[in-house]
N, C-alpha and C. Protein backbone atom coordinates (compact mmCIF):
# COMPACT_ATOMS: atom_id res chain seq x y z
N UNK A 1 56.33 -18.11 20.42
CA UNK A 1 56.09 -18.73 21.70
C UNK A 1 57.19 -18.38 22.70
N UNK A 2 58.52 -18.14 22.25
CA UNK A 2 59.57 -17.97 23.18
C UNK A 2 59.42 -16.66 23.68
N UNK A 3 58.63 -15.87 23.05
CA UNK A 3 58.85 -14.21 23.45
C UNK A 3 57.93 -14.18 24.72
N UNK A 4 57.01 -14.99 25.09
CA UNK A 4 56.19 -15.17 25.99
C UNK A 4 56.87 -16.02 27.00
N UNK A 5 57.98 -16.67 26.97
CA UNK A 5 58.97 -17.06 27.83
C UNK A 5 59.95 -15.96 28.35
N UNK A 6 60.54 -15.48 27.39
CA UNK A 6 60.98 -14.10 27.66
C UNK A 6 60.41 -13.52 28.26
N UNK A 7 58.93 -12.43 27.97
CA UNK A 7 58.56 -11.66 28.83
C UNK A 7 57.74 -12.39 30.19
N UNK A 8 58.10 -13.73 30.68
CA UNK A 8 57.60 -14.05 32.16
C UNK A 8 58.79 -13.93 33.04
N UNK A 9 59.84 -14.56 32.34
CA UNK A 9 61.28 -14.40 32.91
C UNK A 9 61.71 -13.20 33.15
N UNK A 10 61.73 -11.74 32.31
CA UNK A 10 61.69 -10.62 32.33
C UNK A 10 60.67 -9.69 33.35
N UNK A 11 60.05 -10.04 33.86
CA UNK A 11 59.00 -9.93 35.29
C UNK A 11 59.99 -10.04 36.52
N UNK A 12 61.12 -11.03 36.27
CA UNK A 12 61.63 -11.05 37.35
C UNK A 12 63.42 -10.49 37.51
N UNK A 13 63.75 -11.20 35.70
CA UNK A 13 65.32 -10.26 35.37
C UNK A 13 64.95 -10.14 34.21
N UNK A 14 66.08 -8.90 34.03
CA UNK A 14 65.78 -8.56 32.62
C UNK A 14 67.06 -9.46 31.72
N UNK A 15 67.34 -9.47 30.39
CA UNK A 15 67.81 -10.25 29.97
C UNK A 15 68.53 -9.65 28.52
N UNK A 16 69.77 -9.68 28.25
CA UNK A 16 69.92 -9.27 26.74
C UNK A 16 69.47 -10.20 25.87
N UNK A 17 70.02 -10.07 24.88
CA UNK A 17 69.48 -10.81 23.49
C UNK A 17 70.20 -11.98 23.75
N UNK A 18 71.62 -11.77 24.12
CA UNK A 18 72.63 -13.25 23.58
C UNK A 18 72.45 -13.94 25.80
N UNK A 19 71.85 -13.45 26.59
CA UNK A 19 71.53 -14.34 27.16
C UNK A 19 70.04 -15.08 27.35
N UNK A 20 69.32 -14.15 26.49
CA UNK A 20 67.62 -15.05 26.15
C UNK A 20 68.31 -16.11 24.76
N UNK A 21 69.00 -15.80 23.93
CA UNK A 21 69.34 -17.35 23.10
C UNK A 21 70.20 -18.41 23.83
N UNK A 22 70.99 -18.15 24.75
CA UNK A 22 71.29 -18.88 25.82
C UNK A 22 69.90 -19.98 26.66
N UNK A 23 69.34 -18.91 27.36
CA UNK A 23 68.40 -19.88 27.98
C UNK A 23 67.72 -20.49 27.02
N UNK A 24 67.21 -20.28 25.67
CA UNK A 24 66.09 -20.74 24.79
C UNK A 24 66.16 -21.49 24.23
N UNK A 25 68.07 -22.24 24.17
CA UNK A 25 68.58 -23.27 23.65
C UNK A 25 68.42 -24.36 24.63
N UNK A 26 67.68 -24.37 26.06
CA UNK A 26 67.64 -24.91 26.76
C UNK A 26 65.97 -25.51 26.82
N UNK A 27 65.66 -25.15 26.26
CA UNK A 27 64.00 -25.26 25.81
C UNK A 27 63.08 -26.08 25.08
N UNK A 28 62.23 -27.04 24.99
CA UNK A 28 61.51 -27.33 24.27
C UNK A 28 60.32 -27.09 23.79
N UNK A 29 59.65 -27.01 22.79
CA UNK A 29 58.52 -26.41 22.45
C UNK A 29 57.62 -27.74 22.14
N UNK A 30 56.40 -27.72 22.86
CA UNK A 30 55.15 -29.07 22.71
C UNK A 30 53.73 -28.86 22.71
N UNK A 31 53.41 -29.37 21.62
CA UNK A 31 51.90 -29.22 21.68
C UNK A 31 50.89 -30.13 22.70
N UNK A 32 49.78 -30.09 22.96
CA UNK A 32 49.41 -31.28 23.94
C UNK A 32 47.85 -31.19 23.53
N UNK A 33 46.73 -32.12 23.06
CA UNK A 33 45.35 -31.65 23.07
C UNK A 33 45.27 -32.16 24.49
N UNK A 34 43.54 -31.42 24.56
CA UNK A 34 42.74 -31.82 25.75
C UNK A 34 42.82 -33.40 26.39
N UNK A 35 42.52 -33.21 27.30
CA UNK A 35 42.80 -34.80 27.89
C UNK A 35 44.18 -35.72 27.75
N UNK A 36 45.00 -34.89 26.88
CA UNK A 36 46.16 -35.91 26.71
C UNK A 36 47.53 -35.54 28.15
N UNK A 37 47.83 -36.29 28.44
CA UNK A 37 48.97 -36.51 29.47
C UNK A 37 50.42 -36.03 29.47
N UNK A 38 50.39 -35.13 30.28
CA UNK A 38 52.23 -34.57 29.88
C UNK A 38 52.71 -35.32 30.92
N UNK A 39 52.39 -36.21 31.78
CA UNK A 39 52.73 -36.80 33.28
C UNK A 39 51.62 -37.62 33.24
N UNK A 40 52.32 -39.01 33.79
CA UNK A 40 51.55 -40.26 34.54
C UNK A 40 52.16 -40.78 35.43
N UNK A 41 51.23 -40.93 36.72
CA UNK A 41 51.54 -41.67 37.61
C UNK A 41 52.59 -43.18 37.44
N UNK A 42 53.51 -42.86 38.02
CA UNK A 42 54.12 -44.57 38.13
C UNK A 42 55.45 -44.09 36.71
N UNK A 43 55.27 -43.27 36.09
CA UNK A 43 56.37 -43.38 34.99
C UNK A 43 57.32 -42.30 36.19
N UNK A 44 58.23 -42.03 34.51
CA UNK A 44 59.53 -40.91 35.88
C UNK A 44 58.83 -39.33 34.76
N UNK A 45 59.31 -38.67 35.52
CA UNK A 45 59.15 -37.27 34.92
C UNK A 45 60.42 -36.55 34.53
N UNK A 46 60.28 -36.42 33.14
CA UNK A 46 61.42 -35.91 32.22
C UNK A 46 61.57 -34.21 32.45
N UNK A 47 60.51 -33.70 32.50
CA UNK A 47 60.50 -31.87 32.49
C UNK A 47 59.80 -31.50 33.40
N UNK A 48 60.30 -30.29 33.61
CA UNK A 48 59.53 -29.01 33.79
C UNK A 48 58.68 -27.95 33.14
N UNK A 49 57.26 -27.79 33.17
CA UNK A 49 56.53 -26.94 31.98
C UNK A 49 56.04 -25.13 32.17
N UNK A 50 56.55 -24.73 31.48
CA UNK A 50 55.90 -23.51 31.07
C UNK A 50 54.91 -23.52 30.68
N UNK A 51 53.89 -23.15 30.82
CA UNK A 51 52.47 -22.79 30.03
C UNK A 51 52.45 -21.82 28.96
N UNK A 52 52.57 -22.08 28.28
CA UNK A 52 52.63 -20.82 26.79
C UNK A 52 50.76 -20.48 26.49
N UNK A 53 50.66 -21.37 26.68
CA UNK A 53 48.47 -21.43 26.38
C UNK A 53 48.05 -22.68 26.83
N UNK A 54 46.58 -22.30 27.24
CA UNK A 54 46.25 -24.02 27.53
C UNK A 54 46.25 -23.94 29.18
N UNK A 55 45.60 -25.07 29.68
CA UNK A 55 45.57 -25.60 30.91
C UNK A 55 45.29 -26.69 31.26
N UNK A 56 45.92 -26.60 32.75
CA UNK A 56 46.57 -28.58 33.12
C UNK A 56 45.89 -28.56 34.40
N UNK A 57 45.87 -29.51 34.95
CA UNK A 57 45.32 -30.25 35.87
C UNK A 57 46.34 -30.87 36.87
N UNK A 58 47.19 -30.83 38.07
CA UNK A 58 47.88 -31.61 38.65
C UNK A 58 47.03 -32.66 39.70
N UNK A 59 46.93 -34.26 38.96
CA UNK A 59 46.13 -35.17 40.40
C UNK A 59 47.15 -36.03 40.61
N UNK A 60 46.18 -36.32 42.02
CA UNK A 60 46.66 -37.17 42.89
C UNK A 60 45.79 -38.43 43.53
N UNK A 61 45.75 -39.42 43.00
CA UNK A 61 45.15 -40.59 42.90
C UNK A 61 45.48 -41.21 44.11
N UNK A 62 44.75 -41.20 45.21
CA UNK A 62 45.37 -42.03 46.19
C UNK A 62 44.39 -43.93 46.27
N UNK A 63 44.64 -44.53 47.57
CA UNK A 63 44.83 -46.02 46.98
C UNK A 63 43.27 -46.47 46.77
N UNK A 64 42.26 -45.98 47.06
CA UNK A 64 41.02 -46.05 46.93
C UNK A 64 40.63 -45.34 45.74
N UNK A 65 41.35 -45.23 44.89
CA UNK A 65 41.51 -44.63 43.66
C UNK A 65 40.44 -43.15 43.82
N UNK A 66 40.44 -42.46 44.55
CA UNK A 66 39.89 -40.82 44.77
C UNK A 66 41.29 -40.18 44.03
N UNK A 67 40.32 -39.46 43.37
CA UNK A 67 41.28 -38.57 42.68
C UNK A 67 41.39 -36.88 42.74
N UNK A 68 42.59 -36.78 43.93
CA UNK A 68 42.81 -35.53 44.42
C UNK A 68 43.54 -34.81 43.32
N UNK A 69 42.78 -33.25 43.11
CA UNK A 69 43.43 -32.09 42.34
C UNK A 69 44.42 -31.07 43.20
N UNK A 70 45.76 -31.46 43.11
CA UNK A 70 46.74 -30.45 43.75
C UNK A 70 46.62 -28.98 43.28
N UNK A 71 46.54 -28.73 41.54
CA UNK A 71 47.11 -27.90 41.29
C UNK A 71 46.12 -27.79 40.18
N UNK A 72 46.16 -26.74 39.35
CA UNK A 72 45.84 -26.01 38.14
C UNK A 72 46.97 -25.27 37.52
N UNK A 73 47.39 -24.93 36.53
CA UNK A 73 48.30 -24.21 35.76
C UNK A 73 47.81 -23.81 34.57
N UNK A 74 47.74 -22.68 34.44
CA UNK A 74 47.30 -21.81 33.15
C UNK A 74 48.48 -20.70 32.67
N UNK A 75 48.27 -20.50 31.81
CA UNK A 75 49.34 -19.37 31.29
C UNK A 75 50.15 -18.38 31.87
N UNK A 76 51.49 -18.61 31.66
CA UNK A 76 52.47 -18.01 32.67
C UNK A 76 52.31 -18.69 33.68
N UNK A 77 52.47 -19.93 33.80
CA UNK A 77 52.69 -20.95 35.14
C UNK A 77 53.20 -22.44 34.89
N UNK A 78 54.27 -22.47 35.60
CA UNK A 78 55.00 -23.34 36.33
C UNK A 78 54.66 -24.60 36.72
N UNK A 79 54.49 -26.03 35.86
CA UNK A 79 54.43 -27.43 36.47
C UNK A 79 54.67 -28.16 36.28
N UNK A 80 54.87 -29.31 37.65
CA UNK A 80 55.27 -30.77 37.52
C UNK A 80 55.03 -31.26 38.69
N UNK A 81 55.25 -32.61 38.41
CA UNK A 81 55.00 -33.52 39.75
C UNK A 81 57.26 -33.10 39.97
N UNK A 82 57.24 -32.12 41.20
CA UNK A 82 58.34 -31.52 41.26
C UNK A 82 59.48 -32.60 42.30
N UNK A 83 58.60 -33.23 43.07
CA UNK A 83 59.42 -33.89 44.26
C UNK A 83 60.03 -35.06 42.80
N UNK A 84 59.23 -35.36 42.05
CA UNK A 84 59.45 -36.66 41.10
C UNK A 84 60.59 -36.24 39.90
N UNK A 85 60.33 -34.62 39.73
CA UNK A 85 61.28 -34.39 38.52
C UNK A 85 62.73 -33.82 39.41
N UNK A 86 62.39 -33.45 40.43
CA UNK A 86 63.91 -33.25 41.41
C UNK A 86 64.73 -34.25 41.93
N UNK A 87 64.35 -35.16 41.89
CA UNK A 87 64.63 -36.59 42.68
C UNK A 87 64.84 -37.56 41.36
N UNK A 88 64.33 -37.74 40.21
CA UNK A 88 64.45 -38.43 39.52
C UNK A 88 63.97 -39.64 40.07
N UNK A 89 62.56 -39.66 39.95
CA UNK A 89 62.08 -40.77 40.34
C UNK A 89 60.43 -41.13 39.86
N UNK A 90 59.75 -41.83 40.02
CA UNK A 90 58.66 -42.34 39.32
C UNK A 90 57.50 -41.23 39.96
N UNK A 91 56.66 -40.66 39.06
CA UNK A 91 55.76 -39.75 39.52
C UNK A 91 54.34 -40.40 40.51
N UNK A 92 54.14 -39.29 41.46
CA UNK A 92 53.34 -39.83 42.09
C UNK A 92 51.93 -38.90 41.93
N UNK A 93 51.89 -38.36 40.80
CA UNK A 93 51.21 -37.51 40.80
C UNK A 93 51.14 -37.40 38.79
N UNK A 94 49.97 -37.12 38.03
CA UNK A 94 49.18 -36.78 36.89
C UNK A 94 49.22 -35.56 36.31
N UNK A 95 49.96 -35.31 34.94
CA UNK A 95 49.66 -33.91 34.79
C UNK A 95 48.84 -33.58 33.44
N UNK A 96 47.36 -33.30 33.26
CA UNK A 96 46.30 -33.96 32.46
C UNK A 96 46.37 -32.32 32.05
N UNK A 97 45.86 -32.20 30.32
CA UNK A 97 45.16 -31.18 30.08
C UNK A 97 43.72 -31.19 29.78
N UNK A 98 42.99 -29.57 30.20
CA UNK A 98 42.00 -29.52 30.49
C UNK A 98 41.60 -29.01 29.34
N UNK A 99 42.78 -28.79 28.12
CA UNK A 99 42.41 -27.69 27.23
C UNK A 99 43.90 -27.97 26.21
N UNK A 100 43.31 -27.63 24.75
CA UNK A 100 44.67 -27.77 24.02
C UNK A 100 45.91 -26.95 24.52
N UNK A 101 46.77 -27.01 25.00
CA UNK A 101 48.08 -26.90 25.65
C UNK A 101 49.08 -26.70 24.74
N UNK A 102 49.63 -25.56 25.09
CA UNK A 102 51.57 -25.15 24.36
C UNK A 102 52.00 -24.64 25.23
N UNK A 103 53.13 -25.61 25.48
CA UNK A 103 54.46 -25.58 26.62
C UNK A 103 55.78 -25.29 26.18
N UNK A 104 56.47 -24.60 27.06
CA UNK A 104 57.65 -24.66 26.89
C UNK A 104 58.31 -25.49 27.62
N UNK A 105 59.05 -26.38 27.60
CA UNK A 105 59.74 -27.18 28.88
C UNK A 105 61.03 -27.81 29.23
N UNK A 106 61.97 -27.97 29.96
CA UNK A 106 63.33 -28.78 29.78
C UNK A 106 63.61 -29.89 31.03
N UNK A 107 64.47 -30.38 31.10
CA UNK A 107 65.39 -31.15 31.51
C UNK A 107 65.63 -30.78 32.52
N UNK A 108 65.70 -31.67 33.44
CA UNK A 108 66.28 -31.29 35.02
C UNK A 108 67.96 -31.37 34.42
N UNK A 109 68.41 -31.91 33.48
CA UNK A 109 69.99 -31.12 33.03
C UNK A 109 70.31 -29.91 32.31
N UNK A 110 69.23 -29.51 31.83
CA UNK A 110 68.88 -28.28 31.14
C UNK A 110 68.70 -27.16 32.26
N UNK A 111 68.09 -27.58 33.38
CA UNK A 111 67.44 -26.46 34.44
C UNK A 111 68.97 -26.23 34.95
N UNK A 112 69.65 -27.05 35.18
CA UNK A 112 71.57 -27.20 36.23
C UNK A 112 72.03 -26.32 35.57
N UNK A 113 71.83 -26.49 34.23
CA UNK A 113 72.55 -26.33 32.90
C UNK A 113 72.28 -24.65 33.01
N UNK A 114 71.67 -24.20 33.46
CA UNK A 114 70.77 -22.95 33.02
C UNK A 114 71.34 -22.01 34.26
N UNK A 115 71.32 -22.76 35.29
CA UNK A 115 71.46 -22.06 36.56
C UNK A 115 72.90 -22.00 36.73
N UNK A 116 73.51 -22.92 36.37
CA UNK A 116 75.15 -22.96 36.58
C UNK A 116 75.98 -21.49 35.10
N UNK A 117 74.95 -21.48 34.09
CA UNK A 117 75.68 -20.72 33.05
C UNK A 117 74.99 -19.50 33.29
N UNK A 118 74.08 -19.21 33.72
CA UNK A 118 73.62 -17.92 34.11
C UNK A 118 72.83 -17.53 35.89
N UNK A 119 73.65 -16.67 36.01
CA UNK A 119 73.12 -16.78 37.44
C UNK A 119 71.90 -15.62 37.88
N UNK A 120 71.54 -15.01 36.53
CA UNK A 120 70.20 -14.54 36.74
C UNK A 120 69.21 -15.51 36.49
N UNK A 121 69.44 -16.35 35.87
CA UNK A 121 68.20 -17.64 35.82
C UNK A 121 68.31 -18.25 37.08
N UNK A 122 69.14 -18.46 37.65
CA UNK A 122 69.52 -19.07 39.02
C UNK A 122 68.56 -18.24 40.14
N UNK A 123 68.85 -17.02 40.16
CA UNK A 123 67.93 -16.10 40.95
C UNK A 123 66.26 -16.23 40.43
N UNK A 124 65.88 -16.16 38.89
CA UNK A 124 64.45 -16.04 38.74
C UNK A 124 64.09 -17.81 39.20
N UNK A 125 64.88 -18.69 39.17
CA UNK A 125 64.11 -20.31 39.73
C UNK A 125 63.64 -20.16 41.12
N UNK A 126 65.14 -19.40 42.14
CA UNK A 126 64.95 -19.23 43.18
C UNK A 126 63.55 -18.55 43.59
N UNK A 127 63.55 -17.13 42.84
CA UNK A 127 62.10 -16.54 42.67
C UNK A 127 60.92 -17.42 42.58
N UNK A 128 60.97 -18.36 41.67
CA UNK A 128 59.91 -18.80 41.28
C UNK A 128 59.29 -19.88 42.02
N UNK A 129 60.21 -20.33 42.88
CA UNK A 129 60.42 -21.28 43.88
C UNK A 129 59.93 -21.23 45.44
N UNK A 130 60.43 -19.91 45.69
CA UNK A 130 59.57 -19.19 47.02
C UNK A 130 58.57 -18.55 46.72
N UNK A 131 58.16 -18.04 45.71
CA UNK A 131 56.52 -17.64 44.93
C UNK A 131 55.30 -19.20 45.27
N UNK A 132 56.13 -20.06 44.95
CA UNK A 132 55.44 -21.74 44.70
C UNK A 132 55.30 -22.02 46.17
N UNK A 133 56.71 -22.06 47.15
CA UNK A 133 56.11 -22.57 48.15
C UNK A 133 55.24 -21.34 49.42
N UNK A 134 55.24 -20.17 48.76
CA UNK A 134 54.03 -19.61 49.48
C UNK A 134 53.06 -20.19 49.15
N UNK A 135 52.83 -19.76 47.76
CA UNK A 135 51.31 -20.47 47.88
C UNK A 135 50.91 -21.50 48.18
N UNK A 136 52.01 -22.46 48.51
CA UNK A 136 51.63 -24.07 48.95
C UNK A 136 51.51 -23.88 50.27
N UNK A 137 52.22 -22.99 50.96
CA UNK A 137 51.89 -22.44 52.53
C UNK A 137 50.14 -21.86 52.62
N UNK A 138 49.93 -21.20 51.93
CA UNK A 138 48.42 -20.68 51.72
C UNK A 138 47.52 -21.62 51.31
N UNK A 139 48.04 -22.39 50.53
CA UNK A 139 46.74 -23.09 50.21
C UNK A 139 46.69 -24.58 51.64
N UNK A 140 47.10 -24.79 51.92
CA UNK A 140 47.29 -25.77 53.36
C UNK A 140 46.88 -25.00 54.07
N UNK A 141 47.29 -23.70 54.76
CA UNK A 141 46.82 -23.05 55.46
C UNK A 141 44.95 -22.83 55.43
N UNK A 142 44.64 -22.51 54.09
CA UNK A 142 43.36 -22.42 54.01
C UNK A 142 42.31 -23.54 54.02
N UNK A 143 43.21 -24.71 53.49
CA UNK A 143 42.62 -26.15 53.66
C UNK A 143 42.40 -26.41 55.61
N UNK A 144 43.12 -25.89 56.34
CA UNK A 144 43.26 -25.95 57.92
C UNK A 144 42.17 -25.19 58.71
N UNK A 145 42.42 -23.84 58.06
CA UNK A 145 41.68 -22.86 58.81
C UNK A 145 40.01 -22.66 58.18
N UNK A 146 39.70 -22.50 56.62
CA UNK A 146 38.94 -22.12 56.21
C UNK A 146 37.87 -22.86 56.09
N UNK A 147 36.47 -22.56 56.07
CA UNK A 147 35.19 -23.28 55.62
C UNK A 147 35.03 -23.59 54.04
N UNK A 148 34.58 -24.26 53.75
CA UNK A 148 34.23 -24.46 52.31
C UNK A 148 34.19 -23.03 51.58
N UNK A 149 33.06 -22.50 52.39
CA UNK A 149 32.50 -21.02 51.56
C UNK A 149 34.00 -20.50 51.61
N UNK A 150 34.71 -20.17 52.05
CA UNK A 150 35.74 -19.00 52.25
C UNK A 150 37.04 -19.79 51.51
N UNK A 151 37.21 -21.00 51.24
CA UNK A 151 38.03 -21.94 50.27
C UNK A 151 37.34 -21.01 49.09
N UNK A 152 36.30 -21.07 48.62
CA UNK A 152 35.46 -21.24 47.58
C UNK A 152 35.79 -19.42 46.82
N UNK A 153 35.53 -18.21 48.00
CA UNK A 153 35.40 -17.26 47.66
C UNK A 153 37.26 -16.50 47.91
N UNK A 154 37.78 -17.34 48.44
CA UNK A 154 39.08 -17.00 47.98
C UNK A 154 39.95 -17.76 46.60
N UNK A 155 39.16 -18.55 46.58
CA UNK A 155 39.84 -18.66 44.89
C UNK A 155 39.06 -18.25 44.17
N UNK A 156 37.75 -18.12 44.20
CA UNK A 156 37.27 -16.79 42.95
C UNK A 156 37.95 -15.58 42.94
N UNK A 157 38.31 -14.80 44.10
CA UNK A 157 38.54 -13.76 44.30
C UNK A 157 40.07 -13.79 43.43
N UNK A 158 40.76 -14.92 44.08
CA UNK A 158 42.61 -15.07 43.43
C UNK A 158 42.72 -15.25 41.88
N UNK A 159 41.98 -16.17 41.74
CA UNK A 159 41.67 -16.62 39.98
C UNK A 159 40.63 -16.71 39.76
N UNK A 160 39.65 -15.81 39.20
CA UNK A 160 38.47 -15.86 38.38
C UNK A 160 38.43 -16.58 37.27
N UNK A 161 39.27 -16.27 36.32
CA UNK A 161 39.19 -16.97 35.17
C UNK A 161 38.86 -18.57 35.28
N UNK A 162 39.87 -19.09 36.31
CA UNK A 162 39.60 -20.32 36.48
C UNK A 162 38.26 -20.94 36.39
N UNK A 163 37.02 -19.99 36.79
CA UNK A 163 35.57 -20.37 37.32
C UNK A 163 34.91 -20.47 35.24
N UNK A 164 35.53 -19.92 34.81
CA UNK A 164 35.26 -19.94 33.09
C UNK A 164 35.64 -20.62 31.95
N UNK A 165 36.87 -21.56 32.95
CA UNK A 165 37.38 -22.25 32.08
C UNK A 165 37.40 -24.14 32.74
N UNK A 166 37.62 -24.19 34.34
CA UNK A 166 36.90 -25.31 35.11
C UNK A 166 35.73 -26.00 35.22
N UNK A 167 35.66 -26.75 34.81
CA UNK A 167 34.08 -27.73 35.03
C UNK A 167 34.05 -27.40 36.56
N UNK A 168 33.01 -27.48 36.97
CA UNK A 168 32.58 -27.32 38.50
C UNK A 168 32.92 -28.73 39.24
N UNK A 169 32.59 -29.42 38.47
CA UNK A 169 33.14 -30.89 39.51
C UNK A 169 34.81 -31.01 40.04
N UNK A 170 35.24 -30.49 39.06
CA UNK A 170 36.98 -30.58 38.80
C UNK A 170 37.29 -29.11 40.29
N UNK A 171 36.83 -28.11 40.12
CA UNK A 171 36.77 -26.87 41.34
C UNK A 171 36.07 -27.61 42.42
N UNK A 172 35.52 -28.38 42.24
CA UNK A 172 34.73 -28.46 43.82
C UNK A 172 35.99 -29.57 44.25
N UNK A 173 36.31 -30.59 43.40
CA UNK A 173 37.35 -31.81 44.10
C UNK A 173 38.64 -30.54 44.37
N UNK A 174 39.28 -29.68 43.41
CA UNK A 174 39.78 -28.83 44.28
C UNK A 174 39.87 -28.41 45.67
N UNK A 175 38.60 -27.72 45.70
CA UNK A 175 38.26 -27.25 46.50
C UNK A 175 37.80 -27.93 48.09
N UNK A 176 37.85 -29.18 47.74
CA UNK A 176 37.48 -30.61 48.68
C UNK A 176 35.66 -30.39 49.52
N UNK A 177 34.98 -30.30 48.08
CA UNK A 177 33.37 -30.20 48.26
C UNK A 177 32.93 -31.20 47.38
N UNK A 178 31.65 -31.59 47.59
CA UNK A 178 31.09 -32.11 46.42
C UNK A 178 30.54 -30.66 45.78
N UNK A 179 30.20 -31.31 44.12
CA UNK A 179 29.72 -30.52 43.13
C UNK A 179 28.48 -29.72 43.41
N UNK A 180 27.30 -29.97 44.53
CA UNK A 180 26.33 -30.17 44.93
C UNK A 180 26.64 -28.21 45.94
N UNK A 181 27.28 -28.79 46.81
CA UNK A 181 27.83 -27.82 47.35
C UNK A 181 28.64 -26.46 47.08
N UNK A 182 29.16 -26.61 45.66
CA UNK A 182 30.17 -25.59 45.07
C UNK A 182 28.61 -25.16 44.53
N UNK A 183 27.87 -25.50 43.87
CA UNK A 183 26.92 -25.28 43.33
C UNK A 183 25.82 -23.91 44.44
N UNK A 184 25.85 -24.29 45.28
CA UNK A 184 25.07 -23.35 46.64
C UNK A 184 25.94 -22.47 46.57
N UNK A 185 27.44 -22.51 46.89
CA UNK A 185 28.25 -21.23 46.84
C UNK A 185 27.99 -20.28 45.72
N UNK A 186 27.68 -20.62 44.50
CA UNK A 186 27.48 -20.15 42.77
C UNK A 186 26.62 -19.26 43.11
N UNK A 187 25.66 -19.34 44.13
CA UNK A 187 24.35 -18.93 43.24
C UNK A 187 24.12 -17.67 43.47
């Protein structure tokens, strides 16, 4: 499982041997089935997750209990309710699997820990960090500018897989359609 940590990190620096057992001592390894919770609303959030296999769900429950989907994460990707695990504070946000799940994940003292003893990990967070808030720039952006259809056919186009492994109800609340409607885009 770690060699698949290795080669995502290695995408961005490369790494010898005695500084990949460095970072890997910083690591935890977790299994998760379907439906079970790596994150709940109202608790605090302990980690940050790697996706080793498997996929998650990031919601957002607001007070009429609608339950908004921020995020998706599948293999080789990056999550948490982040404002909650940076801040150390109670999550405001769900991190559900959609699918049996293996993570790699650590410690917001582990992440300090990581960045302060190696400063190529310091650079790939940074990386990974302005990678994240583009796409959070894009996906707002497209929530602003775009029609349903063109929400719809730019995330097929970005992530396909997603359409094979998502229930359609779960993509359409994504996507901020009813199921009814993602359904007309399908056909």
């Amino acid at each position: 499982m770690h060699h698949k940590l290795r080669a995502h990190i290695e995408k961005i620096v490369p790494l010898t041997d005695d500084e990949f057992a460095f970072v890997e001592k910083h690591f935890i390894t977790r299994k998760f089935k379907k439906h079970q919770f790596l994150i709940q609303e109202g608790e605090h959030v302990k980690y940050s997750y790697f996706v080793v296999s498997g996929l998650l769900k990031l919601v957002h429950t607001d007070d009429s209990g609608k339950q908004h989907i921020v995020s998706f994460a599948m293999e080789d990707w990056w999550e948490s309710d982040y404002l909650a695990y940076f801040t150390q504070s109670k999550a405001t946000m769900s991190l559900e699997c959609l699918e049996d799940t293996e993570v790699c994940c650590f410690t917001l003292e582990d992440y300090r820990k990581l960045c302060a003893g190696l400063q190529k990990m310091e650079h790939f967070f940074l990386q990974k960090a302005n990678f994240g808030h583009i796409g959070s720039q894009r996906r707002i952006l497209s929530l602003l500018t775009s029609n349903a259809q063109q929400r719809y056919e730019q995330l097929l186009k970005q992530y396909p897989a997603l359409f094979q492994r998502v229930p359609k109800s779960l993509l359409a609340s994504y996507l901020g359609v009813s199921r009814e409607t993602l359904s007309r885009f399908s056909v």
